[in-house]
PDB file of N, CA and C in Angstrom:
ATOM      1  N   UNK A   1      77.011 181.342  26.013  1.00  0.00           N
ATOM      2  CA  UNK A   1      78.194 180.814  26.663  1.00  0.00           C
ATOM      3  C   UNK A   1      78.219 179.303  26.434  1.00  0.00           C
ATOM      4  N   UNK A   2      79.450 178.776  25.504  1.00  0.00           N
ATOM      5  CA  UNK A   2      79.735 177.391  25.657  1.00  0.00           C
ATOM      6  C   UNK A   2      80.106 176.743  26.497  1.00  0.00           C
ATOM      7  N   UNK A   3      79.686 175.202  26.776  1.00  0.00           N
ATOM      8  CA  UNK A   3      79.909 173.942  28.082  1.00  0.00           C
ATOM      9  C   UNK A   3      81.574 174.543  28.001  1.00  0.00           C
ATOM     10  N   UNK A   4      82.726 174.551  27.019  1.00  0.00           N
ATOM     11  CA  UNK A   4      84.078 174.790  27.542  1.00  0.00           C
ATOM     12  C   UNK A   4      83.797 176.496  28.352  1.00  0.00           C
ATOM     13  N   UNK A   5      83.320 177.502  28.150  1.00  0.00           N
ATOM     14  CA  UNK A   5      83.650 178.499  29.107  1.00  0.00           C
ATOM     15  C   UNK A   5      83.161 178.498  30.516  1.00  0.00           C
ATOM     16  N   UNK A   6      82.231 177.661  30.611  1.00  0.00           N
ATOM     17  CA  UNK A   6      81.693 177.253  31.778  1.00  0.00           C
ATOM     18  C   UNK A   6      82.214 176.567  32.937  1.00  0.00           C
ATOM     19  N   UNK A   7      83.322 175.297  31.990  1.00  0.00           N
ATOM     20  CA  UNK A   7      83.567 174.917  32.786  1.00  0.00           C
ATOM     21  C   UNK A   7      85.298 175.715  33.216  1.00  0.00           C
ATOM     22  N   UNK A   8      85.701 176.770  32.301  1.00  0.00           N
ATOM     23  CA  UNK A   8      86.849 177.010  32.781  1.00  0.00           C
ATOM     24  C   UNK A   8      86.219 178.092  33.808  1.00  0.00           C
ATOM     25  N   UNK A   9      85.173 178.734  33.873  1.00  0.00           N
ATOM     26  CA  UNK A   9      85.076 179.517  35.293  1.00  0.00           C
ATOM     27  C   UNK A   9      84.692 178.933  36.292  1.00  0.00           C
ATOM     28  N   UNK A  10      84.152 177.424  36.148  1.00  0.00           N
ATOM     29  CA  UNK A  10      83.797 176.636  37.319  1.00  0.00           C
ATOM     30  C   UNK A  10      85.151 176.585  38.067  1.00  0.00           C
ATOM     31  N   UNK A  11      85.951 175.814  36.790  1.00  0.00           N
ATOM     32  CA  UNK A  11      87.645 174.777  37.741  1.00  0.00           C
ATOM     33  C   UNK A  11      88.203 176.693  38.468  1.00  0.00           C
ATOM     34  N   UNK A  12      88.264 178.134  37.948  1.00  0.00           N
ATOM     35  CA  UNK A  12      88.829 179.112  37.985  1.00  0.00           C
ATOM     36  C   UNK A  12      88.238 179.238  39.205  1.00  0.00           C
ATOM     37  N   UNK A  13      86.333 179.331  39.335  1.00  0.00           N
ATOM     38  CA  UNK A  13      86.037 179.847  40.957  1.00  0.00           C
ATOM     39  C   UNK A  13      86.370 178.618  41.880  1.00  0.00           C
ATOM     40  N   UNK A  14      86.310 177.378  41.623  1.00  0.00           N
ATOM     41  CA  UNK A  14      86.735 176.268  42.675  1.00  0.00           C
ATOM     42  C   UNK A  14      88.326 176.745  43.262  1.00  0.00           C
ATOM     43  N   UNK A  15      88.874 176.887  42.309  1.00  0.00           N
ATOM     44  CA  UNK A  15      90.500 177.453  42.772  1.00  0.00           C
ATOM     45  C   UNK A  15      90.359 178.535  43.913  1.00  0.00           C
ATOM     46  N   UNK A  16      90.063 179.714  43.725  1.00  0.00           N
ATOM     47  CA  UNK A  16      90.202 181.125  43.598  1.00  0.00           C
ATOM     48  C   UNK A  16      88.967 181.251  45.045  1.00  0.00           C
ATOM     49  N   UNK A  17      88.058 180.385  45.039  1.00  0.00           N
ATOM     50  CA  UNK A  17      86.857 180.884  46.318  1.00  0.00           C
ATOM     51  C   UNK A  17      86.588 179.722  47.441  1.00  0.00           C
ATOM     52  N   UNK A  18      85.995 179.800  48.321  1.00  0.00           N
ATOM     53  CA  UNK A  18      85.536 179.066  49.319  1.00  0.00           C
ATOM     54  C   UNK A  18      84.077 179.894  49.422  1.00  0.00           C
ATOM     55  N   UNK A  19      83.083 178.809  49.249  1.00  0.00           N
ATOM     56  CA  UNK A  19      81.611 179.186  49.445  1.00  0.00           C
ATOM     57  C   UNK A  19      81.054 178.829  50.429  1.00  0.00           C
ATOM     58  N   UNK A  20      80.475 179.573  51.138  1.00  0.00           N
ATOM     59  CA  UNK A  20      79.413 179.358  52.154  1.00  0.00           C
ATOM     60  C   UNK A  20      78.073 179.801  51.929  1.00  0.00           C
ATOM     61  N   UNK A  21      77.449 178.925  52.999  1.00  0.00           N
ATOM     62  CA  UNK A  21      76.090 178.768  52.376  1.00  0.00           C
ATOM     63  C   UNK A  21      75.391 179.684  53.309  1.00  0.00           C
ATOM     64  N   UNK A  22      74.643 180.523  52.700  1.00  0.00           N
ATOM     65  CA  UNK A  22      73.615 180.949  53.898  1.00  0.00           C
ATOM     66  C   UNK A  22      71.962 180.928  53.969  1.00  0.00           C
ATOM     67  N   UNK A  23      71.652 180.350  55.289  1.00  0.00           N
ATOM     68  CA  UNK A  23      70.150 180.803  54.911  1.00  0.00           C
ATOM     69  C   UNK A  23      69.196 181.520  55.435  1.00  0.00           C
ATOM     70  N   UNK A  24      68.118 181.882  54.584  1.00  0.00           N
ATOM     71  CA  UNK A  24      67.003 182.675  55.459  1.00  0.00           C
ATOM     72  C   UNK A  24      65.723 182.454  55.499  1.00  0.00           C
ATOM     73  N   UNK A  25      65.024 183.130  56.098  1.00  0.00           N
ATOM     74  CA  UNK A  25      64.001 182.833  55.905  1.00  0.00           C
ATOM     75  C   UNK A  25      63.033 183.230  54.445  1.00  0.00           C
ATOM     76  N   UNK A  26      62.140 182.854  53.581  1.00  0.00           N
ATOM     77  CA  UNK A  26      61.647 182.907  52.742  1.00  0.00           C
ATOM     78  C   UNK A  26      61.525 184.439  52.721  1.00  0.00           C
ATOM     79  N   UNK A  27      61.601 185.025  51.583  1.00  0.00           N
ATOM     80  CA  UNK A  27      61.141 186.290  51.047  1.00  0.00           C
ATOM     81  C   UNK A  27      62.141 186.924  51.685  1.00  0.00           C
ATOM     82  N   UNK A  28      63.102 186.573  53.174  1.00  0.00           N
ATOM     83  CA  UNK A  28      63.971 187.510  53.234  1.00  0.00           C
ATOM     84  C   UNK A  28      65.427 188.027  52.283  1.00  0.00           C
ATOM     85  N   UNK A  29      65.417 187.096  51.258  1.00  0.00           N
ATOM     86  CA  UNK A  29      66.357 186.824  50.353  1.00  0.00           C
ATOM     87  C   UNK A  29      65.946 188.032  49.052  1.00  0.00           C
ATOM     88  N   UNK A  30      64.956 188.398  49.291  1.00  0.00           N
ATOM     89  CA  UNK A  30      64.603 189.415  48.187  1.00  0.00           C
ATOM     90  C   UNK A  30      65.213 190.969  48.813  1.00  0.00           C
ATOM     91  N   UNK A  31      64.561 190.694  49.776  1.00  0.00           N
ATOM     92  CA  UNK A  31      64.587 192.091  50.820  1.00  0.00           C
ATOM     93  C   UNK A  31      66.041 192.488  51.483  1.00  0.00           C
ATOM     94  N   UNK A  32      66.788 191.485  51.423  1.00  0.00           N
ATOM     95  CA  UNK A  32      68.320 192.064  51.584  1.00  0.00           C
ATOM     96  C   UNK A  32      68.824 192.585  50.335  1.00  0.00           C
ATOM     97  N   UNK A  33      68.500 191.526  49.167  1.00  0.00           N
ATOM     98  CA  UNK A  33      69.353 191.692  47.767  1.00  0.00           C
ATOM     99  C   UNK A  33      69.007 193.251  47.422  1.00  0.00           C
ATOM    100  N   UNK A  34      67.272 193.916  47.679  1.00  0.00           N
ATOM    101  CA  UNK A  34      66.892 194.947  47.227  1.00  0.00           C
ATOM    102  C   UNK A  34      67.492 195.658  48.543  1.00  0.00           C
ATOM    103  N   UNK A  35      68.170 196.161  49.912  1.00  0.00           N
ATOM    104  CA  UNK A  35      68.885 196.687  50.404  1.00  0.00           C
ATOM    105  C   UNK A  35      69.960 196.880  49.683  1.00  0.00           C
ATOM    106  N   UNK A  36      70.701 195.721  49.478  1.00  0.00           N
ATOM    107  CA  UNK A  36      72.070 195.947  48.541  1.00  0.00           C
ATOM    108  C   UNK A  36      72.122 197.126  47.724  1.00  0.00           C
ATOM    109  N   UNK A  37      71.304 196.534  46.992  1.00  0.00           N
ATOM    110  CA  UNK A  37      71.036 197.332  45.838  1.00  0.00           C
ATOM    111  C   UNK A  37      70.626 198.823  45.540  1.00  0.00           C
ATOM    112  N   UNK A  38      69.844 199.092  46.472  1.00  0.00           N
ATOM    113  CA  UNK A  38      69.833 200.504  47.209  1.00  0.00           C
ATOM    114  C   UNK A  38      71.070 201.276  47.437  1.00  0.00           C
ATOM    115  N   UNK A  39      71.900 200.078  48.205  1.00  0.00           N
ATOM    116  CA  UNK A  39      72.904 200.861  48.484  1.00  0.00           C
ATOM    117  C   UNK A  39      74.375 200.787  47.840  1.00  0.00           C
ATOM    118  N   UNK A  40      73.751 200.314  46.477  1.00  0.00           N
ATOM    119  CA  UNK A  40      74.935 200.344  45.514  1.00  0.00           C
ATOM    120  C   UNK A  40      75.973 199.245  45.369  1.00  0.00           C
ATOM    121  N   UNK A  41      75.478 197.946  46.164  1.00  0.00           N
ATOM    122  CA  UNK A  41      75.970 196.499  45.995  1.00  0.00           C
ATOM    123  C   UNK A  41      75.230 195.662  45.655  1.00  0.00           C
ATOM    124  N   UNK A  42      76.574 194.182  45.652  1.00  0.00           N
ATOM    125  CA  UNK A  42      75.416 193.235  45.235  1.00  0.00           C
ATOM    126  C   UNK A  42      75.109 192.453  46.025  1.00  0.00           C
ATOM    127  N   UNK A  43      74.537 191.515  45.990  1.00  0.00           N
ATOM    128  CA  UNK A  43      74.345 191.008  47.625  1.00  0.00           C
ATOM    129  C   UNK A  43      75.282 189.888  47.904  1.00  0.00           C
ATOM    130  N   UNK A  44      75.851 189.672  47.373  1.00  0.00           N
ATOM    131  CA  UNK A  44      77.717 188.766  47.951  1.00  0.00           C
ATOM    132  C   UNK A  44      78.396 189.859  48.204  1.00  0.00           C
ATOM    133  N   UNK A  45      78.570 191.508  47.776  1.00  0.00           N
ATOM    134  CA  UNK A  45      79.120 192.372  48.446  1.00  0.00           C
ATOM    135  C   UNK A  45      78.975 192.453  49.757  1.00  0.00           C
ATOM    136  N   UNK A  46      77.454 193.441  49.378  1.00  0.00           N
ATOM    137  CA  UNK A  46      77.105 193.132  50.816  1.00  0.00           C
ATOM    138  C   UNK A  46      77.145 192.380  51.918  1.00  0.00           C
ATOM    139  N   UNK A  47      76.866 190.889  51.573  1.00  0.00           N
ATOM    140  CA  UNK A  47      77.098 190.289  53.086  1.00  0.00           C
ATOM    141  C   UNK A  47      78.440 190.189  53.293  1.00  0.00           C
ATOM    142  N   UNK A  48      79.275 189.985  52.058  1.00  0.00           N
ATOM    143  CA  UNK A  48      80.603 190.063  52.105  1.00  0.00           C
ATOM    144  C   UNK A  48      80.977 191.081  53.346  1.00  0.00           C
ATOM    145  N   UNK A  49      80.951 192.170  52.942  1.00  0.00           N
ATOM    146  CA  UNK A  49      80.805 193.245  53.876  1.00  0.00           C
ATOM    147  C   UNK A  49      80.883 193.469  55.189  1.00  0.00           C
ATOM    148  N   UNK A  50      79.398 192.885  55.439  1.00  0.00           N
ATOM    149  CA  UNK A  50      78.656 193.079  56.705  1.00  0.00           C
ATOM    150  C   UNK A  50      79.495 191.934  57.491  1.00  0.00           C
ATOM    151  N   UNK A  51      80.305 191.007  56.875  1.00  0.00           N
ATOM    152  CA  UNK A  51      80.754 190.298  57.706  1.00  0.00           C
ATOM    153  C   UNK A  51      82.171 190.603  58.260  1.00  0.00           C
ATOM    154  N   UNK A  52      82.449 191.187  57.111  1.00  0.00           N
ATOM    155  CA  UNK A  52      84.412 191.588  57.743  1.00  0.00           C
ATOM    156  C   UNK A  52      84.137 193.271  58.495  1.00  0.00           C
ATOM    157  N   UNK A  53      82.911 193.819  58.646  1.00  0.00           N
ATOM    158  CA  UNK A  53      82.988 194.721  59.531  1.00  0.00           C
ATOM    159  C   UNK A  53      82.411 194.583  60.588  1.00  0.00           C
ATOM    160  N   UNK A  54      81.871 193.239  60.820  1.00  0.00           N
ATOM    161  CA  UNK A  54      81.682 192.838  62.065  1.00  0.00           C
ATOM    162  C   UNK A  54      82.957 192.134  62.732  1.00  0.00           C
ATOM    163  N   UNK A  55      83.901 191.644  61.809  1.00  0.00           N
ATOM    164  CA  UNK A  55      85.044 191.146  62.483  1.00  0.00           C
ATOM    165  C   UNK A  55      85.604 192.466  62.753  1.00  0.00           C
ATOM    166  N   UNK A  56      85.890 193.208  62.281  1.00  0.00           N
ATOM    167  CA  UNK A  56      86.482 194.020  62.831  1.00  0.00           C
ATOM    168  C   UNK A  56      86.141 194.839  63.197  1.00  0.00           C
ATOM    169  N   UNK A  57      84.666 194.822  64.510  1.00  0.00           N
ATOM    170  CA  UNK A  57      84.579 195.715  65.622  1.00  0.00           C
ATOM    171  C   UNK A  57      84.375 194.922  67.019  1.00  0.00           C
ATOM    172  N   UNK A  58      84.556 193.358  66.052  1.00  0.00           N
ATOM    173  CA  UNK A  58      84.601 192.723  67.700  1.00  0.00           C
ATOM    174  C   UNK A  58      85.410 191.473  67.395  1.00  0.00           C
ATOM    175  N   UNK A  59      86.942 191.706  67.446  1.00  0.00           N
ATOM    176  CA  UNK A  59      88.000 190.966  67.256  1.00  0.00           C
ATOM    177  C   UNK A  59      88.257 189.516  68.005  1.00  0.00           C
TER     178      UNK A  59
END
């Protein structure tokens, strides 16, 4: 991948996303990603996920 495709998916995700940061504790970053993955996501799915179905069971 060339510096120009790089930077057109940089300026494309700056547009298109809002990032948040999350953190954990050491080694727990393995042990969610391999949950994900188990269960057939990736782990921005997943927390993706886990977060809009927590909004919507407690509004």
């Amino acid at each position: 991948m060339g510096k120009t495709s790089s930077k057109v998916k940089a300026r494309y995700n700056a547009k298109a996303y809002d990032e948040i940061k999350v953190r954990v504790y050491k080694g727990e970053k393995e042990k969610i990603k391999l949950y994900a993955q188990e269960h057939g996501e990736s782990l921005n799915g997943f927390v993706n996920r886990a977060i809009y179905e927590t909004m919507e069971r407690c509004p």
